[in-house]
Each structure stands twice: as structure tokens, then as C-alpha cells.
C-alpha atoms as a PDB file:
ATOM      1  CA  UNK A   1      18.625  -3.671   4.837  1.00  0.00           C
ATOM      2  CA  UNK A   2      17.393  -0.908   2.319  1.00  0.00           C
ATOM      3  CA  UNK A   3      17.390  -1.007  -1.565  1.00  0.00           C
ATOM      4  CA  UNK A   4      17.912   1.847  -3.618  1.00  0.00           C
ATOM      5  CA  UNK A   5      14.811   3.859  -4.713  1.00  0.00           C
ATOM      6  CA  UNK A   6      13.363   2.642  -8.331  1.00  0.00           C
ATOM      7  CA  UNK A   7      11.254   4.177 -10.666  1.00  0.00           C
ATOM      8  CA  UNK A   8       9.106   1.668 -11.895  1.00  0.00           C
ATOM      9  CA  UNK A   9       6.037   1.611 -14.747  1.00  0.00           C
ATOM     10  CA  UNK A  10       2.943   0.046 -13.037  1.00  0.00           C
ATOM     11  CA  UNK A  11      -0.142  -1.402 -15.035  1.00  0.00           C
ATOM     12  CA  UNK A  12      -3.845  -0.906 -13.749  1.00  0.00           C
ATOM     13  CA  UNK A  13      -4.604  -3.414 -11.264  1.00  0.00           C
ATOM     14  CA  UNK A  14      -8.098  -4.798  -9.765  1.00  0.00           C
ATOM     15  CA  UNK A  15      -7.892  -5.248  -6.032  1.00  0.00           C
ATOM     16  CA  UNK A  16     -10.294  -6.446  -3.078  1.00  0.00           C
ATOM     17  CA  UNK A  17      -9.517  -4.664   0.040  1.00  0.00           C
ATOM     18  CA  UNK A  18     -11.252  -3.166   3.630  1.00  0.00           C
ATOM     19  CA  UNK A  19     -11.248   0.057   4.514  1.00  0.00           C
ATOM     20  CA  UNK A  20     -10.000   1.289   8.306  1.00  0.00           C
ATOM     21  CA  UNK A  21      -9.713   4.396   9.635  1.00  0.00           C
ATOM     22  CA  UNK A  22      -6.552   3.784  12.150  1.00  0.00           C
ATOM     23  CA  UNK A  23      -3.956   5.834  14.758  1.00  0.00           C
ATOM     24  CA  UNK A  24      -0.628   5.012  14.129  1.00  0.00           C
ATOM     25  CA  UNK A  25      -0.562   2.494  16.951  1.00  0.00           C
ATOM     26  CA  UNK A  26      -3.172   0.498  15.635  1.00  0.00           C
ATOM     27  CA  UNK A  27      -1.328  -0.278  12.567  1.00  0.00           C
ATOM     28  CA  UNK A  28      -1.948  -4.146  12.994  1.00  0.00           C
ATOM     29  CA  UNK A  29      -6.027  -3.540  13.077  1.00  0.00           C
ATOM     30  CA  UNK A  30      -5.678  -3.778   8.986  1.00  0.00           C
ATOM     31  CA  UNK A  31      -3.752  -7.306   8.995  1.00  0.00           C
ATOM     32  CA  UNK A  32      -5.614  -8.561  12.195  1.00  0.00           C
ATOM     33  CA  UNK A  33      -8.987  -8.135  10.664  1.00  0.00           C
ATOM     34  CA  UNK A  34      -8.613  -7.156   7.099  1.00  0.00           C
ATOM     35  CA  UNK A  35      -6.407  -9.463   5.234  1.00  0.00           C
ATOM     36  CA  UNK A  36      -8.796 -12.801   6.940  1.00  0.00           C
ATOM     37  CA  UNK A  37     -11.764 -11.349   6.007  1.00  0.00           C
ATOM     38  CA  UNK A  38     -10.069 -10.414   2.020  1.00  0.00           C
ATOM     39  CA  UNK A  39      -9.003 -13.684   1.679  1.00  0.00           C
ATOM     40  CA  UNK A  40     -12.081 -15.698   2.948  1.00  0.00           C
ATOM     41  CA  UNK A  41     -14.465 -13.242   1.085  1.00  0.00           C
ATOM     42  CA  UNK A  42     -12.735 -14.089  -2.245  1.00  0.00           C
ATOM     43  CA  UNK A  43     -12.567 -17.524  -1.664  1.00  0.00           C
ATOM     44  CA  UNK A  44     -16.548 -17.639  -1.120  1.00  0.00           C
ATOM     45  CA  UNK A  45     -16.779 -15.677  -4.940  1.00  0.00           C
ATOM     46  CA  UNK A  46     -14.106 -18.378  -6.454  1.00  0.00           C
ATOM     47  CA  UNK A  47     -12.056 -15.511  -7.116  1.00  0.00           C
ATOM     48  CA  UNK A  48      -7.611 -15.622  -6.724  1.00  0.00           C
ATOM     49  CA  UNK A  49      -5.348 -13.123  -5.509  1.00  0.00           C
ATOM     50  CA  UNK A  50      -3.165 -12.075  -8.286  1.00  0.00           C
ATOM     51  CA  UNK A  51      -0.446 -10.522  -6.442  1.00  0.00           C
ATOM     52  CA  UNK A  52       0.770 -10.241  -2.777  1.00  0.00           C
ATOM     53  CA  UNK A  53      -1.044  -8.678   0.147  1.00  0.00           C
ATOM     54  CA  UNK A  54      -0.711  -4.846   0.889  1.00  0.00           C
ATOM     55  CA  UNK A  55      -1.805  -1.592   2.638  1.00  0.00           C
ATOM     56  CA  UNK A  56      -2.926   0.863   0.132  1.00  0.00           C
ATOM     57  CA  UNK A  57      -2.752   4.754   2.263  1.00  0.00           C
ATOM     58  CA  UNK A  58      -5.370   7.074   1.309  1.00  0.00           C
ATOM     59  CA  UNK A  59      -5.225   9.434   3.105  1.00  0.00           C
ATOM     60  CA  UNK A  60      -2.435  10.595   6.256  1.00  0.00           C
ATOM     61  CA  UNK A  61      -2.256  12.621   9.175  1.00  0.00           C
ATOM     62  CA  UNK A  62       0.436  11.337  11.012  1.00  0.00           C
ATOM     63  CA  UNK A  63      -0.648  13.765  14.175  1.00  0.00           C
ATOM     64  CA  UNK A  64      -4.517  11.831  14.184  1.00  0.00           C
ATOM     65  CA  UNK A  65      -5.348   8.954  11.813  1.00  0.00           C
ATOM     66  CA  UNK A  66      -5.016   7.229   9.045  1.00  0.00           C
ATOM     67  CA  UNK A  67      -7.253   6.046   5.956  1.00  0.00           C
ATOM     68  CA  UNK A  68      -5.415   2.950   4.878  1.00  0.00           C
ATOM     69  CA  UNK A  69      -6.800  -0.276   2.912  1.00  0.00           C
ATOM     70  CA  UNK A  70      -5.633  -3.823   3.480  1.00  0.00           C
ATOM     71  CA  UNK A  71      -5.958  -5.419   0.237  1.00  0.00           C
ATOM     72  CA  UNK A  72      -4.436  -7.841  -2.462  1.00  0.00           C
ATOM     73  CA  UNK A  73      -5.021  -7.696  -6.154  1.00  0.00           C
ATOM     74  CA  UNK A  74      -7.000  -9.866  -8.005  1.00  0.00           C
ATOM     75  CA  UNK A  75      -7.545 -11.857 -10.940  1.00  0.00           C
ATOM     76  CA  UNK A  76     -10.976 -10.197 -11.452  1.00  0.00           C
ATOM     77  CA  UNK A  77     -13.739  -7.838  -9.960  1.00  0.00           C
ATOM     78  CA  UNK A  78     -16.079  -9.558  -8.031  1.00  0.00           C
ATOM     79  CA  UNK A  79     -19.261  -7.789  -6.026  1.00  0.00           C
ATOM     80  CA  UNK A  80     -18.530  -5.785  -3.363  1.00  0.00           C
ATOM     81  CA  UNK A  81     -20.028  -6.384   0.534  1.00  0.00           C
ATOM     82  CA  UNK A  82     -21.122  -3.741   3.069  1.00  0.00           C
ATOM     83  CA  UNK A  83     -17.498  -4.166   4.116  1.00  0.00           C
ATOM     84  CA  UNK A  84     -15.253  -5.631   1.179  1.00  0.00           C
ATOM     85  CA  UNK A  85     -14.970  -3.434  -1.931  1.00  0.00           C
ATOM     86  CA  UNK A  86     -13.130  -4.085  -5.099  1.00  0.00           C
ATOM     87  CA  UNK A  87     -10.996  -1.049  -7.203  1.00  0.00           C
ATOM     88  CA  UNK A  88      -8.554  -0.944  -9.488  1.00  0.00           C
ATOM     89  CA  UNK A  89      -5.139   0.080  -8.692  1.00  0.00           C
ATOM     90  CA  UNK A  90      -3.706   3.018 -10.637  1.00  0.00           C
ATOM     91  CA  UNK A  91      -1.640   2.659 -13.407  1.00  0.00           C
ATOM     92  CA  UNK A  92       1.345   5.084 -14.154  1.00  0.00           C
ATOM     93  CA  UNK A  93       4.923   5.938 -12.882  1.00  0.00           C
ATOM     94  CA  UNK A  94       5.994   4.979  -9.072  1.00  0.00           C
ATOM     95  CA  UNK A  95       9.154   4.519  -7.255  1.00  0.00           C
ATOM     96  CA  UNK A  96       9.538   1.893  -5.400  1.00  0.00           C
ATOM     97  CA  UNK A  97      12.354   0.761  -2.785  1.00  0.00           C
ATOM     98  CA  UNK A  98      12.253  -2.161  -0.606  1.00  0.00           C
ATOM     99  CA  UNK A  99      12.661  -2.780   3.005  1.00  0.00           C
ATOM    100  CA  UNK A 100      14.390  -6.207   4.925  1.00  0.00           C
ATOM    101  CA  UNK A 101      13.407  -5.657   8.481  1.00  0.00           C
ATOM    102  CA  UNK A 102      10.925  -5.288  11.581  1.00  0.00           C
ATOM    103  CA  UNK A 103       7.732  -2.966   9.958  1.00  0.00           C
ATOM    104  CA  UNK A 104       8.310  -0.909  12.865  1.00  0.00           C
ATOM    105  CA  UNK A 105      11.120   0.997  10.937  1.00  0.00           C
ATOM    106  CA  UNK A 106       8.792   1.457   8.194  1.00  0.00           C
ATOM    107  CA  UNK A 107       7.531   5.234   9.212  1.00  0.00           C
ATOM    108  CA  UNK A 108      11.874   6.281   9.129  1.00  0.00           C
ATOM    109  CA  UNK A 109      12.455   4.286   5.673  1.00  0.00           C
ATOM    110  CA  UNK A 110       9.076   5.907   4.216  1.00  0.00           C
ATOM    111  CA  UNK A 111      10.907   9.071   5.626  1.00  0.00           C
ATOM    112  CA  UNK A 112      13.792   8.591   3.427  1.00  0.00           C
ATOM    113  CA  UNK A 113      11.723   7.726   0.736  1.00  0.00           C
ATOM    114  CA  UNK A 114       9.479  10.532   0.269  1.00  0.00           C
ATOM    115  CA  UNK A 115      12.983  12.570   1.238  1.00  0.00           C
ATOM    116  CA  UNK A 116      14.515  11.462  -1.857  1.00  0.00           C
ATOM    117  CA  UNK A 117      11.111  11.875  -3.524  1.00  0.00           C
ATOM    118  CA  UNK A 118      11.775  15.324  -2.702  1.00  0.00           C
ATOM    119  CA  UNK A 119      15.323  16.186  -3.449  1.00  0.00           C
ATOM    120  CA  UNK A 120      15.147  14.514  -7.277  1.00  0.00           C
ATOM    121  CA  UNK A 121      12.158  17.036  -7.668  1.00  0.00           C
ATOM    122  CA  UNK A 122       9.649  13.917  -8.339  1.00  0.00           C
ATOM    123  CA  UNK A 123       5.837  14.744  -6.916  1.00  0.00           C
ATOM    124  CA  UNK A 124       4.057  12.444  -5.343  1.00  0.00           C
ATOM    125  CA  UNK A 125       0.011  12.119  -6.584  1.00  0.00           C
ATOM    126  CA  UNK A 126      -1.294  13.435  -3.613  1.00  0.00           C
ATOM    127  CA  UNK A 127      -3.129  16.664  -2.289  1.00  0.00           C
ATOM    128  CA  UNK A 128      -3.078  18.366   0.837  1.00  0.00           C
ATOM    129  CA  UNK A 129      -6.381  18.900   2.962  1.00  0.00           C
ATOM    130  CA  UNK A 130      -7.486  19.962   6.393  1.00  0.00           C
ATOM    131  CA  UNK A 131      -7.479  15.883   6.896  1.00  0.00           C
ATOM    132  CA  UNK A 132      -4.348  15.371   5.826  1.00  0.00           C
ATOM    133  CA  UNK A 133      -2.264  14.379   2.606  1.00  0.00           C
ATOM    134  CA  UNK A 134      -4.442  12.354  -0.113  1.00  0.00           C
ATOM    135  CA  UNK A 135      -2.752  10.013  -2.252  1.00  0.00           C
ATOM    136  CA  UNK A 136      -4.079   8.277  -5.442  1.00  0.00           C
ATOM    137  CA  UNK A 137      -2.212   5.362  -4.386  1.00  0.00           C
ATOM    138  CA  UNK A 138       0.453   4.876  -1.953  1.00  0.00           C
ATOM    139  CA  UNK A 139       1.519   1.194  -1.052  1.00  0.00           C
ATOM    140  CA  UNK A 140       3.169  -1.747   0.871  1.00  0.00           C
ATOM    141  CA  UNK A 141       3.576  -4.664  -0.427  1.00  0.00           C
ATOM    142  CA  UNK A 142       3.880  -7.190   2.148  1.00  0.00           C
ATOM    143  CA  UNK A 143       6.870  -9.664  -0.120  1.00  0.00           C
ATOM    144  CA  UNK A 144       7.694 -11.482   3.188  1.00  0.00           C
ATOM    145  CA  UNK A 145       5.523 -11.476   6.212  1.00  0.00           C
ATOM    146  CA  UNK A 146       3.933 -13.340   8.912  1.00  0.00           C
ATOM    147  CA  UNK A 147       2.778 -16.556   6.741  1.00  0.00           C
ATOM    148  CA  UNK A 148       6.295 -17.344   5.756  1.00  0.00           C
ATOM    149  CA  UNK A 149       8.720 -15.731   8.246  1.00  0.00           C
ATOM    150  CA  UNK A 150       7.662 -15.980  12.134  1.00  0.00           C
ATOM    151  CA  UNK A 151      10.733 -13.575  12.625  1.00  0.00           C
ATOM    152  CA  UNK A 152       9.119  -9.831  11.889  1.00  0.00           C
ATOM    153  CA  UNK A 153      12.999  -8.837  11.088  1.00  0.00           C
ATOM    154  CA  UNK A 154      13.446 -11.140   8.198  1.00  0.00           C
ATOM    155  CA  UNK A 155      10.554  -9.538   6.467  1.00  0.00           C
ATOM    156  CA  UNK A 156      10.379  -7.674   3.431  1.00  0.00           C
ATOM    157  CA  UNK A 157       7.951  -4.710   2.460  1.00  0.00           C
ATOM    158  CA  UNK A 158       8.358  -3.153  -0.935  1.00  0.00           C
ATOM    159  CA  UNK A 159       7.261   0.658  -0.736  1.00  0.00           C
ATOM    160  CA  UNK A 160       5.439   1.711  -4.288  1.00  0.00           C
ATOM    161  CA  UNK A 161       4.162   5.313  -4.493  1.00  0.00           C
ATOM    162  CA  UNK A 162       2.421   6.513  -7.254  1.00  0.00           C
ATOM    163  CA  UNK A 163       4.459   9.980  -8.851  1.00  0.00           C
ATOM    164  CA  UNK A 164       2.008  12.787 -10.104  1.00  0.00           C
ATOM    165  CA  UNK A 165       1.706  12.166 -14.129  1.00  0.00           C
ATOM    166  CA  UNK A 166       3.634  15.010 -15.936  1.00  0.00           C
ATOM    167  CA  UNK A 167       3.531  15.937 -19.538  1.00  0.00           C
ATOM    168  CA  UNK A 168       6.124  14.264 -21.756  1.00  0.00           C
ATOM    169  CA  UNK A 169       7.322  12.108 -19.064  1.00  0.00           C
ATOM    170  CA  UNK A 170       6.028   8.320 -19.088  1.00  0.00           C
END
């Protein structure tokens, strides 16, 4: 199941996350490894997630890897390891849909998204580069997943990509 796309205000938002470089079948590295080592490393600081977990997509090249972050926000900064960093979360204009299903259909539903991106003439924030498309924040927010729902078809995955800021609109 599919919602409709939303445009959405978002505040700033601190986050911890780790940084992978992936392919797109190594999708699960960032959950596998990333999300235990976020949440133990803020538990050793005394610091709480203030928000659900997510994969933040940097940068994309859908023919050779991916620069994606697997994250959650926080309640405040803490100091960063050689492997754990904390950021802030853009603030500004997004649209959003959500997604009630196996992640593998994520990459057609994030097809129909930026497709409808496209045809109400909203840009993304993002830049093109030999590397591949740069975004200044691109997410999924992970609303239902593996610690409540053992059945990867009841989950739920809220898409939130940040829209390029445009005079007078906002």
C-alpha cells in the first residue's frame, strides 16, 4: 500500500549516524552494522534517540554505489568517533509519501516518487556529478521494521526528500 505524496515543513534536526559506501545489493550492510553500533554508541554518551531510525542518501549512482547514512535523530549532539558522527538534519520543504510493504519495492515507489517530483515541477536539493546525484538530504524513515514486525511486508517506510528552497515559496 502507497500514500499519496505530501509536502511537508521539516525543522532542523541533530542526528547520530555511520557512513557506508554500498552497491545496491548490499542495502542491509547499513542496518546490519550501522543502526547496533548508533544505538549502543549513544547509549555509552547517555544520549536518546529523538525520532525513528533511517537511511539518510547522499549521494547515488544507481549503476555503482551508494553514499547512504544509517542514522536516528537525537535529543542532542554528542562527540563524534572515528566511525559515528553527529549532523543536523536540514530544515526546509520536503515531500514525503509512505510505503506499507517488503523494502524491496522501495527503488519502484522512490521511482514514482521522484516521478511525481518531476511532473508537479518541484526540484529536488540535489546536484549532479561524475559520482552521481548529491542530495542535501534524502530519507527513509524506518516507521515499522524489523524490531516490531518479523513480517518485512507489514512494514512501513516513510520517504522524505528535501525540495530545493525557492524564493517566495516556504
Amino acid at each position: 500500500m502507497l500514500t499519496l505524496p505530501e509536502n511537508v515543513t521539516r525543522a532542523a534536526q541533530p542526528y547520530a549516524y555511520m557512513s557506508f559506501e554500498v552497491r545496491m545489493d548490499e542495502m542491509m550492510k547499513p542496518a546490519e552494522e550501522g543502526f547496533p553500533a548508533v544505538f549502543d554508541f549513544l547509549a555509552r554518551q547517555n544520549i536518546e534517540p529523538a525520532g525513528l531510525p533511517i537511511y539518510n542518501y547522499r549521494r547515488i549512482d544507481m549503476a555503482d554505489t551508494l553514499d547512504v547514512e544509517a542514522g536516528v535523530p537525537v535529543t542532542r549532539m554528542g562527540q563524534d568517533s572515528d566511525s559515528i558522527k553527529f549532523g543536523t538534519l536540514p530544515a526546509g520543504a520536503f515531500v514525503t509519501m509512505r510505503w506499507h510493504g517488503h523494502p524491496d519495492k522501495l527503488e519502484p515507489v522512490t521511482g514514482l516518487l521522484i516521478g511525481w517530483v518531476r511532473l508537479t515541477e518541484q526540484p529536488l536539493d540535489m546536484e549532479e556529478s561524475p559520482r552521481g546525484d548529491l542530495f542535501a538530504c534524502r530519507l527513509e524513515i524506518f516507521e515499522i521494521g524489523p524490531d516490531e514486525e518479523p513480517d518485512m511486508n507489514k512494514w512501513v517506510t516513510q520517504l522524505a526528500f528535501k525540495l530545493k528552497d525557492r524564493p517566495g515559496v516556504g
